[in-house]
Protein backbone atom coordinates (compact mmCIF):
# COMPACT_ATOMS: atom_id res chain seq x y z
CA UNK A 1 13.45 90.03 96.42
CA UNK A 2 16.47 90.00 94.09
CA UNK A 3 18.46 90.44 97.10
CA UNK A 4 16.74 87.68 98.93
CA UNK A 5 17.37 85.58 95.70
CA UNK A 6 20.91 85.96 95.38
CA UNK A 7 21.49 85.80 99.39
CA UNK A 8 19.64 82.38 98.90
CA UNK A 9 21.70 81.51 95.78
CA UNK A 10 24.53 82.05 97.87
CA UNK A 11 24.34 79.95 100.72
CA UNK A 12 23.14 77.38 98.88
CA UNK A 13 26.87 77.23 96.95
CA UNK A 14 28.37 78.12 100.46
CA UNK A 15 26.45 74.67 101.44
CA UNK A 16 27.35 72.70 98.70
CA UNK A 17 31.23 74.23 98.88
CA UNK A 18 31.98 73.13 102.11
CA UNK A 19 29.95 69.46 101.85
CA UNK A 20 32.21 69.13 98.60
CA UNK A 21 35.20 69.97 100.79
CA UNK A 22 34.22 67.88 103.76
CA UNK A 23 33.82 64.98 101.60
CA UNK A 24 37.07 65.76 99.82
CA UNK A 25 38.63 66.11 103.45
CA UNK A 26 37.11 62.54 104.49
CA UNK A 27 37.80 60.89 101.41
CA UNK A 28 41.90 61.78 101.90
CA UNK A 29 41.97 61.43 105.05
CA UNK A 30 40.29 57.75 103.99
CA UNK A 31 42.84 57.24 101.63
CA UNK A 32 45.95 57.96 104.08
CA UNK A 33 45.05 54.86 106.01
CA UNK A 34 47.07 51.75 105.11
CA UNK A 35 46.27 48.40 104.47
CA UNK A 36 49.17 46.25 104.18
CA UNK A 37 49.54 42.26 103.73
CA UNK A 38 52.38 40.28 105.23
CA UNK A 39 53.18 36.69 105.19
CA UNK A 40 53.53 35.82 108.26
CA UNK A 41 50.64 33.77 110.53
CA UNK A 42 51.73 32.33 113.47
CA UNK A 43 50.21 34.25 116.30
CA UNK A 44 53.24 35.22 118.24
CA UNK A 45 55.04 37.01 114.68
CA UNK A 46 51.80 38.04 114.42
CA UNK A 47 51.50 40.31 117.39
CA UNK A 48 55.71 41.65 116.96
CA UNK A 49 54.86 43.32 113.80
CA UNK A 50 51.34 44.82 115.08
CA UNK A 51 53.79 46.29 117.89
CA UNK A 52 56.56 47.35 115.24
CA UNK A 53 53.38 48.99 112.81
CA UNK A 54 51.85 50.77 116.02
CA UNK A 55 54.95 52.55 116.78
CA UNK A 56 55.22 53.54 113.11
CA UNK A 57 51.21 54.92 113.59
CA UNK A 58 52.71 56.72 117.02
CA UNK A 59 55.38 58.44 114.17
CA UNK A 60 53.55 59.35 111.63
CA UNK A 61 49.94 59.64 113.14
CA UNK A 62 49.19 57.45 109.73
CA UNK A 63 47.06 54.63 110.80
CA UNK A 64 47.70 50.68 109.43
CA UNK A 65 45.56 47.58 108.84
CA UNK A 66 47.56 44.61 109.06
CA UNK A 67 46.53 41.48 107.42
CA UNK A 68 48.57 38.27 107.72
CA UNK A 69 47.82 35.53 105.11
CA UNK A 70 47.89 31.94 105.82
CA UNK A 71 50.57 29.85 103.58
CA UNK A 72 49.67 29.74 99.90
CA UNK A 73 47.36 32.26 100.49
CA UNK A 74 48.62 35.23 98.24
CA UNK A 75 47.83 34.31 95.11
CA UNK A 76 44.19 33.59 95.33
CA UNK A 77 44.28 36.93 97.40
CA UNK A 78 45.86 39.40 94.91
CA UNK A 79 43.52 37.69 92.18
CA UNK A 80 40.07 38.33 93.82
CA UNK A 81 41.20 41.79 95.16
CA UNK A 82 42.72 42.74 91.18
CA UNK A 83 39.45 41.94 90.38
CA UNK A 84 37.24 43.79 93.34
CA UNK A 85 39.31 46.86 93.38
CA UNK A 86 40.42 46.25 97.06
CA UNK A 87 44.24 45.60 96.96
CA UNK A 88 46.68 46.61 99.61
CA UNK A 89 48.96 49.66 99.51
CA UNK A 90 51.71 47.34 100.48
CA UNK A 91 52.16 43.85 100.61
CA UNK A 92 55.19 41.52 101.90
CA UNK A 93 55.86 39.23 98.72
CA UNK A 94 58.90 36.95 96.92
CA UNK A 95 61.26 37.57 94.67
CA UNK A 96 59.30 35.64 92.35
CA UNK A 97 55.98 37.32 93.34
CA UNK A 98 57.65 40.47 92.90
CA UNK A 99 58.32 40.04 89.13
CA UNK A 100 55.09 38.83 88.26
CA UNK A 101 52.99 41.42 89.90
CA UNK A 102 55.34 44.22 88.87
CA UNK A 103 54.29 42.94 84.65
CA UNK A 104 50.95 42.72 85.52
CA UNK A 105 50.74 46.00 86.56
CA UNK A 106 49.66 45.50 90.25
CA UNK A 107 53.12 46.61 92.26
CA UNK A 108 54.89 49.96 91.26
CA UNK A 109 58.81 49.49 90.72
CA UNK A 110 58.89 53.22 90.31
CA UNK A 111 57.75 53.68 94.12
CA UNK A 112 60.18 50.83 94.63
CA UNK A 113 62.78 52.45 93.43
CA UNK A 114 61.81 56.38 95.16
CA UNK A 115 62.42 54.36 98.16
CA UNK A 116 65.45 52.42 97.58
CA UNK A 117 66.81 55.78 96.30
CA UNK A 118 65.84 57.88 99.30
CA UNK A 119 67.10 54.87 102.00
CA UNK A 120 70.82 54.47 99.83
CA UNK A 121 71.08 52.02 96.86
CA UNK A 122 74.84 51.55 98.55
CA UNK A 123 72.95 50.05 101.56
CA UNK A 124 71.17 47.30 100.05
CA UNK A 125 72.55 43.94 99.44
CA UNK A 126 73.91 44.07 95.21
CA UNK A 127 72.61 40.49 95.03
CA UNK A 128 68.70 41.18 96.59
CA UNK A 129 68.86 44.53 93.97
CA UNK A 130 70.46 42.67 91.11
CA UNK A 131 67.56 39.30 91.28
CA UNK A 132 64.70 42.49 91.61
CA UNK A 133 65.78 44.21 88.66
CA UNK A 134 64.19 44.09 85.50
CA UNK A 135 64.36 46.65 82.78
CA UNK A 136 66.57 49.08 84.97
CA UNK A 137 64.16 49.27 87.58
CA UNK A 138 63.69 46.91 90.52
CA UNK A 139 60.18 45.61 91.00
CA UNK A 140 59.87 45.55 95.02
CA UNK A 141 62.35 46.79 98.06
CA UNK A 142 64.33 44.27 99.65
CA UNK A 143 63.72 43.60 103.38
CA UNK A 144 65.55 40.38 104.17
CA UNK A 145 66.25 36.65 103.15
CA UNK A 146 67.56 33.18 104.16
CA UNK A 147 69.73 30.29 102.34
CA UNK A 148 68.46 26.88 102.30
CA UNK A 149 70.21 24.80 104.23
CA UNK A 150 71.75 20.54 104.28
CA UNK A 151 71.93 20.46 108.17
CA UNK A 152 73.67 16.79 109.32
CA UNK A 153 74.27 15.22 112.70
CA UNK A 154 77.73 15.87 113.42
CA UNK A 155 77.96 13.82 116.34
CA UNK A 156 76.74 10.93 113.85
CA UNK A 157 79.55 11.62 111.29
CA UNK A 158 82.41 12.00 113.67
CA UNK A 159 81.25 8.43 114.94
CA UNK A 160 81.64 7.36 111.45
CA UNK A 161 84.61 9.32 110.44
CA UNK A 162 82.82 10.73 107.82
CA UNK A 163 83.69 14.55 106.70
CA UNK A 164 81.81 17.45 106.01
CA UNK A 165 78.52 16.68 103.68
CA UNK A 166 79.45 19.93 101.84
CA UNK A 167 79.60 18.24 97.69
CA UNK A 168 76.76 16.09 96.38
CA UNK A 169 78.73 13.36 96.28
CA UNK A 170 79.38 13.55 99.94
CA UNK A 171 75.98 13.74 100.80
CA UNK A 172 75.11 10.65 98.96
CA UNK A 173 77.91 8.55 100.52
CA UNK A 174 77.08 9.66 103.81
CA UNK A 175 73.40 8.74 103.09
CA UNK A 176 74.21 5.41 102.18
CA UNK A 177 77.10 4.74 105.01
CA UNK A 178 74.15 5.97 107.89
CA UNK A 179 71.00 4.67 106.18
CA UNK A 180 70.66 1.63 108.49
CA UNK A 181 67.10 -0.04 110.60
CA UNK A 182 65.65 3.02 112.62
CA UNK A 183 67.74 5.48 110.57
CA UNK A 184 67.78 6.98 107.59
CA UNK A 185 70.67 8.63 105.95
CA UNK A 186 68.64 12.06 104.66
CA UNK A 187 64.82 13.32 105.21
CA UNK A 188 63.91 15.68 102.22
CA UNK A 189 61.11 16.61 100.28
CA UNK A 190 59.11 14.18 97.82
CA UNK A 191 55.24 16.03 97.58
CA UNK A 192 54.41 17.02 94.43
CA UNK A 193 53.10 20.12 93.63
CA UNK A 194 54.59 21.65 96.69
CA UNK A 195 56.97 24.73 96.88
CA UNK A 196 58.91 23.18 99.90
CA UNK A 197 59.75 20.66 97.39
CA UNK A 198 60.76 23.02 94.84
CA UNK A 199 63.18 24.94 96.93
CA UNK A 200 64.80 21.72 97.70
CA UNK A 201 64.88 20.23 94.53
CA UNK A 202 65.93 23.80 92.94
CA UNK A 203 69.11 23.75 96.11
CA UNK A 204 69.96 20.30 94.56
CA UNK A 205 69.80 21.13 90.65
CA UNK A 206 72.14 24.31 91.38
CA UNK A 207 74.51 22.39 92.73
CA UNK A 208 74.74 20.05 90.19
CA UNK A 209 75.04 22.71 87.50
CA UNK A 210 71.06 22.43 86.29
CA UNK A 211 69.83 25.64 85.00
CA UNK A 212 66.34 26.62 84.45
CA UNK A 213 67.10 28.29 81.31
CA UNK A 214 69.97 28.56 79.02
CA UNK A 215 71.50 31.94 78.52
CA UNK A 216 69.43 32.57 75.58
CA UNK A 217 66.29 31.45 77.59
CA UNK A 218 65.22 28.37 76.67
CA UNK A 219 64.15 25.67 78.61
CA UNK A 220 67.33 23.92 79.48
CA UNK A 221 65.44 21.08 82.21
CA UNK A 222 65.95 18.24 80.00
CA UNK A 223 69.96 18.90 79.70
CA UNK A 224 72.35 16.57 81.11
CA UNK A 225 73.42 18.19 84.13
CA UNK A 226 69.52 18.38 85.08
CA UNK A 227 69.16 14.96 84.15
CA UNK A 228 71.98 13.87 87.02
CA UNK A 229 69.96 15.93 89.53
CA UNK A 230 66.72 14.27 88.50
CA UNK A 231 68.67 10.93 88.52
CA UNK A 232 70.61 11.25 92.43
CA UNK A 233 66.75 13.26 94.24
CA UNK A 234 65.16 10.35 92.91
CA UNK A 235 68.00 8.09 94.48
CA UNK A 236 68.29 9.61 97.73
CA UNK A 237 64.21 10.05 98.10
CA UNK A 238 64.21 6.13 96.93
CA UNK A 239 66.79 4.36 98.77
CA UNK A 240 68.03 6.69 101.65
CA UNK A 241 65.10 8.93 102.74
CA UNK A 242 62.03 7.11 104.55
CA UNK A 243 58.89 5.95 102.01
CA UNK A 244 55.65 7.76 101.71
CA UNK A 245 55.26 11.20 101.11
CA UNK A 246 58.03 13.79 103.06
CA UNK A 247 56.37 17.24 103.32
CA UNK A 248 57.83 19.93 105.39
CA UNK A 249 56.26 18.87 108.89
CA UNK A 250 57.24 15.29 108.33
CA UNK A 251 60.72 15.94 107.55
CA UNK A 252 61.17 18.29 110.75
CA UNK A 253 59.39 15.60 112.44
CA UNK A 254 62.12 12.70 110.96
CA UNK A 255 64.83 14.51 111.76
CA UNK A 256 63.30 15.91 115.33
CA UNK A 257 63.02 12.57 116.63
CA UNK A 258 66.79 11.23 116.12
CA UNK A 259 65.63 9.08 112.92
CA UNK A 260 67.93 10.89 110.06
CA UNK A 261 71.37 11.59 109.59
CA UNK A 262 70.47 14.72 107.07
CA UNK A 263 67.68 17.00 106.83
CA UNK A 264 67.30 19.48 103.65
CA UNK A 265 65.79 22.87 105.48
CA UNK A 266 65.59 26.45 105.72
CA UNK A 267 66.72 28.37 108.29
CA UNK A 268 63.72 28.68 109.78
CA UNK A 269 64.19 25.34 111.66
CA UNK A 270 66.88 26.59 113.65
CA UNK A 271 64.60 27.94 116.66
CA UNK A 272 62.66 24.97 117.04
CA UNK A 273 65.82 22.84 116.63
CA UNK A 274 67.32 24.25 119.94
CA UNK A 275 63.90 23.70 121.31
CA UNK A 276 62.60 27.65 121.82
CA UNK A 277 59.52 26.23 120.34
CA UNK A 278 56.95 24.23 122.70
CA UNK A 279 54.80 22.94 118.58
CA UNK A 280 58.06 21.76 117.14
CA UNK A 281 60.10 19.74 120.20
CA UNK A 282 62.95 17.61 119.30
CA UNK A 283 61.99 14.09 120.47
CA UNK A 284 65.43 12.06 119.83
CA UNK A 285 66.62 10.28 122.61
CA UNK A 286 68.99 12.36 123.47
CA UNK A 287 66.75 15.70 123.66
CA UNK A 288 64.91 14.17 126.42
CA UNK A 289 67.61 15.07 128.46
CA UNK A 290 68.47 17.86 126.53
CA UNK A 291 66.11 19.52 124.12
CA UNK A 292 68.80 21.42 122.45
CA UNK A 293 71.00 18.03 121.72
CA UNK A 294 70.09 18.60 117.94
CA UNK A 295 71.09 22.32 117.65
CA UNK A 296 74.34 21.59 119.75
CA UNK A 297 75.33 18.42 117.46
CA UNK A 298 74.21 19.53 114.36
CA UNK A 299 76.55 21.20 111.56
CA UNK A 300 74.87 23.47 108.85
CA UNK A 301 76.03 23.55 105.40
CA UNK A 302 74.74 26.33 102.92
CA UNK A 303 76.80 26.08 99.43
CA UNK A 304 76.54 22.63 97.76
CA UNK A 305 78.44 21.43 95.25
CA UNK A 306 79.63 18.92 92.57
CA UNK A 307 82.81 17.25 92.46
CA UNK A 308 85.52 20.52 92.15
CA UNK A 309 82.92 22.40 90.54
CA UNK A 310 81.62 25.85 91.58
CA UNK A 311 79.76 25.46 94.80
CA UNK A 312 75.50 26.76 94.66
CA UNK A 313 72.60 27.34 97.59
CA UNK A 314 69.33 28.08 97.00
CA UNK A 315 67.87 31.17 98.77
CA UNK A 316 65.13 33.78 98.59
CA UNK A 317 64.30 37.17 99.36
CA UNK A 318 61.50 38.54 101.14
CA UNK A 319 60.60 42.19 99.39
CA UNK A 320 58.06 44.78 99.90
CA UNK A 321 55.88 45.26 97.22
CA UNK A 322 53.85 48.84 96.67
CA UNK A 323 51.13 48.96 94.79
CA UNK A 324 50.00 51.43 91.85
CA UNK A 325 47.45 53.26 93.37
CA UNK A 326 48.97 52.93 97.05
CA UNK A 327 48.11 55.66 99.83
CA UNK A 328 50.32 58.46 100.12
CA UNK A 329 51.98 57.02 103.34
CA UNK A 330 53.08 53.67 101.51
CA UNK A 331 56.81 54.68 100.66
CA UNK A 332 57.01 56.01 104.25
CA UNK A 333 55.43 52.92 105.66
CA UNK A 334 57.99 50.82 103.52
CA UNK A 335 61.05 52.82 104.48
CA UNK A 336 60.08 53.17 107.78
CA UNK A 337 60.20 49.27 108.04
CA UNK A 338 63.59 48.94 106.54
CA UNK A 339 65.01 51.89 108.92
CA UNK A 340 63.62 52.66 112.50
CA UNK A 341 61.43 49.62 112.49
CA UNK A 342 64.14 47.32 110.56
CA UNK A 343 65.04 45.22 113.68
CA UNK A 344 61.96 45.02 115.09
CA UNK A 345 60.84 43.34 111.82
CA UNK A 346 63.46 41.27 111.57
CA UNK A 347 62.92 39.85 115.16
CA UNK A 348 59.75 38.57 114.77
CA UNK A 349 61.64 35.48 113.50
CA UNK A 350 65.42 36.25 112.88
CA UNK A 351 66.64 32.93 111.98
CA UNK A 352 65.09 33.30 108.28
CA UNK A 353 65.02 36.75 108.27
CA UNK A 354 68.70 38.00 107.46
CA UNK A 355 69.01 41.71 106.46
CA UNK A 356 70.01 42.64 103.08
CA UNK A 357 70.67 46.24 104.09
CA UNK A 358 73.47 45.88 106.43
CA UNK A 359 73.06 49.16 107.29
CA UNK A 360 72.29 53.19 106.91
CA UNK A 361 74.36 56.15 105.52
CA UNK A 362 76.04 56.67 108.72
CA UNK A 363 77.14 53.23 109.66
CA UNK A 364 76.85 50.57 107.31
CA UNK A 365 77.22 47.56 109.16
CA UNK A 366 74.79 48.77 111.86
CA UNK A 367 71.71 46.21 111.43
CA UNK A 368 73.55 43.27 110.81
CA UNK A 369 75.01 43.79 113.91
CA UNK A 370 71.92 44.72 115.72
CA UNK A 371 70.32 41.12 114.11
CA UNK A 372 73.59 38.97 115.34
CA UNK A 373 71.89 40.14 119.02
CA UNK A 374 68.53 39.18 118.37
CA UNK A 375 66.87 36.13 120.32
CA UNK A 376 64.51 33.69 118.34
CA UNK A 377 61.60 31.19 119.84
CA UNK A 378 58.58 31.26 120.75
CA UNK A 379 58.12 29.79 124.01
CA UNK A 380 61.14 30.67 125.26
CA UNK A 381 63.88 33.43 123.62
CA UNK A 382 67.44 32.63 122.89
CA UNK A 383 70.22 34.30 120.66
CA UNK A 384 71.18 31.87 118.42
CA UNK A 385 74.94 31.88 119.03
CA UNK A 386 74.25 29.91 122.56
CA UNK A 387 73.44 27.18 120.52
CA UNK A 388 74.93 27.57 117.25
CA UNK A 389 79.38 27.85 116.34
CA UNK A 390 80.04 31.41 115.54
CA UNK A 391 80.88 29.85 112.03
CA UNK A 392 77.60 28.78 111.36
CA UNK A 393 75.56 32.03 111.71
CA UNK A 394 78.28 33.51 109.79
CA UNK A 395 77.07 31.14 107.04
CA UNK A 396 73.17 32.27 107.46
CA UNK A 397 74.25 35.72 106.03
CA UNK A 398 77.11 34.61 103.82
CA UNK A 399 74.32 32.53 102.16
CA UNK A 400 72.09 35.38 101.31
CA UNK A 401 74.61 37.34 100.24
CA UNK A 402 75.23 34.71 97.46
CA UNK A 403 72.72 32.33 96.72
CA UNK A 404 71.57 31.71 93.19
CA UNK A 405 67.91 30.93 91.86
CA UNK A 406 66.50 29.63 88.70
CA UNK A 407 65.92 32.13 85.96
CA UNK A 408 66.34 35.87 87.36
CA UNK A 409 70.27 35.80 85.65
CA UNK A 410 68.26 35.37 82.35
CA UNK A 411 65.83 37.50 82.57
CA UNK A 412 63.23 34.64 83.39
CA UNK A 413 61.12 35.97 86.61
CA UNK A 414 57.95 36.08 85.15
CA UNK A 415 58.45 32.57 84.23
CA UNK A 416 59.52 31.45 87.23
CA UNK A 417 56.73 33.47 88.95
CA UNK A 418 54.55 31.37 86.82
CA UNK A 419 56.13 27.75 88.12
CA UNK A 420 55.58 28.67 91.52
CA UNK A 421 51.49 28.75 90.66
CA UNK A 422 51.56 25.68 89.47
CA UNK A 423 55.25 23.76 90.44
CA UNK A 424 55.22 21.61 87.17
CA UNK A 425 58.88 20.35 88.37
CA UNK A 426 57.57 19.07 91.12
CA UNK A 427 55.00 17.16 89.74
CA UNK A 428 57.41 15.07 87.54
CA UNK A 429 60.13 14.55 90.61
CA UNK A 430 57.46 13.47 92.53
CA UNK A 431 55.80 10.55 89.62
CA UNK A 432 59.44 9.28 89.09
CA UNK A 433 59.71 9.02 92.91
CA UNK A 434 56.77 6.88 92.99
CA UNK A 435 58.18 5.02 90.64
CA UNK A 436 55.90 6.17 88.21
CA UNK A 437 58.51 7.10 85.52
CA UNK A 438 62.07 7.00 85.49
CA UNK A 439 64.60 9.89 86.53
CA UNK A 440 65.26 10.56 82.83
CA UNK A 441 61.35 10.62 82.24
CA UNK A 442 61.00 12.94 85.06
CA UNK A 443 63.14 15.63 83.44
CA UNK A 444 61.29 15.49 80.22
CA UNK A 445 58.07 16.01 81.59
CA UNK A 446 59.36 18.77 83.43
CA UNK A 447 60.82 20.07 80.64
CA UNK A 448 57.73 19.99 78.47
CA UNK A 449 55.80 21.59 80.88
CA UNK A 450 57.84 24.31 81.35
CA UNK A 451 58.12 24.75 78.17
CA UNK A 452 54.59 24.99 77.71
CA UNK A 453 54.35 27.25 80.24
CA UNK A 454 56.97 29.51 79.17
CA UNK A 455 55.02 29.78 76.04
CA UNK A 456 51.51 30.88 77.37
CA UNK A 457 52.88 33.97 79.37
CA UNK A 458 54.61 35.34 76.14
C-alpha cells in the first residue's frame, strides 16, 4: 500500500510537472508572437509591409500581427491599451511621440538603444539620433523622414520673371504678383486644431527665426520674430490664399487643379503630383493632356529663409518605438526592418520616406542608393527622377539631413509631444485668420497656452 501510495504520489507530480511545463511552453511560445502598430492605412502600403513582415516571419519563424491605424488614431490607441494591458511590442511613432511615450514609461530607450548599437550608431543619420536623444539615451530607432516642402509653378514664374521663392520675402512677393481672378498666389493651411497646420505654420516660424522656446526653456511664442511669422501666415492665408478653411485635401485639391501659384506640402504629394495616383489626379488644364504637367513644371524648395538670415525647413522623423515589456523578437523585428527589410519598407511610399541610415557596416551609402531606384504610385509605379530634376530629389534627402523642429535643441520634447495632443498654436493662427483677433493677438494666445501647458506636464 505504501508503495501504491507513493507510486500514486508520484504521477500525480509527474502530471502536474509536465501541465506546468506545457503551459510554460504555450505561454512563451504566446509571448514570441508580435504585435506591432504602424501608421500607415491606405490599402496598397498596407499590403507592401504585410509582404516585407511575412518575409521577416519566413526568417525568423517569429510570427507578426500587423495593425495599421487610421490618421490621429495613436493617441487614443496607446491610452486605452496603457490602460487594458494590451500594448504592442512595437509601434511606428514620431519624433514627438517618441519622447512622450519614452517619460511615460510605455517605449524602452534602452531596447532602442541595444538596437541602434548592434545595427552601427555610425550608420544612422547624427541629426534623427541627436532630436531622439534625451538623457544620453535615444527614446525610439530611426527608420526614415521627409522635409516639408514650398513647391511653386515654375512655368508660372518664368512667365513672370520672377526668381526662385526660396526667402519669405520672396514668397510673399510672388504671392501678391500671381494672386489674380481664378488664381491664387499660395494654398496653405488655415484649420485650427490640425497638425497639417502645425507643420506648416512651424516650416514658416523657423524660417523667420521663431523659436518654441528660448535656450533656457521658456516659452518664447510671444517674441518678436514669432510675432512677424504670426503677422505674414495671417497675411498670406488673408489676402493671397483662397477663403474658407484650407485643410490638407483642399490645398492638394487648389493646387491640383491649376488654381495656385504655391502650395506648402510634404513630400508625400510628389506621387500623386506626377499623377501615379488614380484618388489624387491633377485636374489643371494642362494635365488633361498631360497628367504629369504639375510634377514636370513644378520647382521644390526645402530651406526657407529670411532676408540673409540662416535658411530653416521643417521636417520629421518616423521612429520605431519598443515597448517595456515587448516580446523577445521585438529588437530583431526592429532591426530586421532597418536592415534586410529596410527598402522594402521604405517603398511602400518612398517619396516621404527618406532613409536616415544611409547604409550598413560594409557600405555606407548602400540604401540611399537602393531608395534613389525606388518607384512610387499607386495606380501606376514610377521612379521619381522621370519626373523630377536630379536637383530636386537631391533636396528630399538634403532636407532630412538638416531640418530643424521646435523644442528638441532645448530639451523640450515632452512639451512638444504635448502640443501635438492638443495644437494650441493652431488654434490662435486659425481665430486671427478669421479675423477673430489680430496677428499680434494670435501670438499671445498661443503663447499663454503653451505656457500653460508647459506648466501642467512639469
Amino acid at each position: 500500500m505504501r508503495r501504491l501510495a507513493a507510486l500514486a504520489l508520484l504521477l500525480v507530480s509527474a502530471l502536474a510537472g509536465c501541465g506546468g511545463g506545457g503551459d510554460d511552453r504555450r505561454k512563451e511560445a504566446a509571448h514570441e508572437r508580435l504585435t506591432v502598430w504602424i501608421e500607415e492605412n491606405q490599402p496598397d502600403r498596407v499590403r507592401a509591409a504585410r509582404d516585407d513582415v511575412a518575409d521577416f516571419t519566413r526568417r525568423t519563424k517569429i510570427p507578426v500581427d500587423l495593425v495599421p491605424l487610421g490618421d490621429g488614431e495613436l493617441d487614443s490607441k496607446v491610452a486605452a491599451a496603457t490602460r487594458d494591458g494590451s500594448l504592442p511590442d512595437v509601434m511606428q511613432i514620431t519624433i514627438a511621440n517618441a519622447r512622450a511615450f519614452a517619460d511615460r514609461g510605455i517605449i524602452d530607450p534602452g531596447a532602442a538603444k541595444q538596437v541602434v548599437d548592434e545595427l552601427g550608431e555610425q550608420t544612422f543619420s547624427a541629426r534623427a539620433l541627436g532630436l531622439l536623444t534625451s538623457g544620453g539615451s535615444v527614446d525610439a530607432v530611426p527608420s526614415d523622414g521627409w522635409g516639408q516642402l514650398l513647391i511653386y509653378r515654375k512655368d508660372l514664374f518664368d512667365r513672370a520673371g520672377l526668381g526662385v521663392p526660396d526667402t519669405l520675402e520672396r514668397v510673399r512677393a510672388a504671392a501678391r504678383r500671381l494672386t489674380r481672378p481664378g488664381m491664387v498666389g499660395i494654398t496653405l493651411a488655415t484649420k485650427g486644431g490640425d497638425g497639417f497646420t502645425a507643420e506648416t505654420f512651424e516650416h514658416v516660424a523657423l524660417a523667420a527665426g521663431c523659436q518654441l522656446v528660448d535656450a533656457g526653456g521658456a516659452v518664447s511664442l510671444d517674441s518678436p520674430r514669432c510675432r512677424r511669422a504670426f503677422g505674414l501666415y495671417v497675411e498670406l492665408a488673408r489676402k493671397f490664399s483662397p477663403g474658407g478653411v484650407q485643410d490638407v485635401d483642399r490645398t492638394r485639391d487648389t493646387y491640383f487643379a491649376g488654381k495656385a501659384a504655391m502650395i506648402l506640402w510634404s513630400p508625400f504629394l510628389l506621387d500623386a503630383m506626377a499623377g501615379l495616383n488614380d484618388d489624387a489626379v491633377p485636374s489643371c488644364p494642362q494635365c488633361r493632356a498631360d497628367h504629369a504637367y504639375l510634377a514636370k513644371h513644378s520647382g521644390l524648395v526645402g530651406p526657407l529663409g529670411l532676408g540673409d538670415g540662416p535658411k530653416a525647413q521643417f521636417g520629421t522623423i518616423s521612429t520605431w518605438g519598443i515597448a517595456r515589456d515587448a516580446a523577445p523578437g521585438a529588437q530583431a523585428f526592429v532591426k530586421y526592418m532597418l536592415s534586410d527589410g529596410y527598402l522594402r519598407w521604405l517603398a511602400v511610399s518612398p517619396q516621404g520616406k527618406y532613409p536616415v541610415r544611409a547604409g550598413d557596416g560594409a557600405d555606407f551609402d548602400r540604401y540611399a542608393r537602393g531608395w534613389a531606384e525606388l518607384e512610387s504610385g499607386t495606380d501606376r509605379r514610377a521612379p521619381l527622377s522621370r519626373f523630377y530634376s536630379a536637383e530636386s530629389i537631391a533636396s528630399l534627402g538634403e532636407g532630412v539631413r538638416s531640418f530643424q523642429r521646435w523644442g528638441f535643441p532645448q530639451d523640450q520634447g515632452d512639451l512638444v509631444g504635448a502640443m501635438s495632443e492638443r495644437e494650441p498654436v493652431t488654434e490662435a493662427l486659425a481665430a486671427a485668420i478669421r479675423g477673430d483677433i489680430t496677428p499680434d493677438q494670435a501670438a499671445e494666445k498661443a503663447q499663454s497656452a503653451v505656457k500653460q501647458l508647459q506648466e501642467s506636464i512639469r
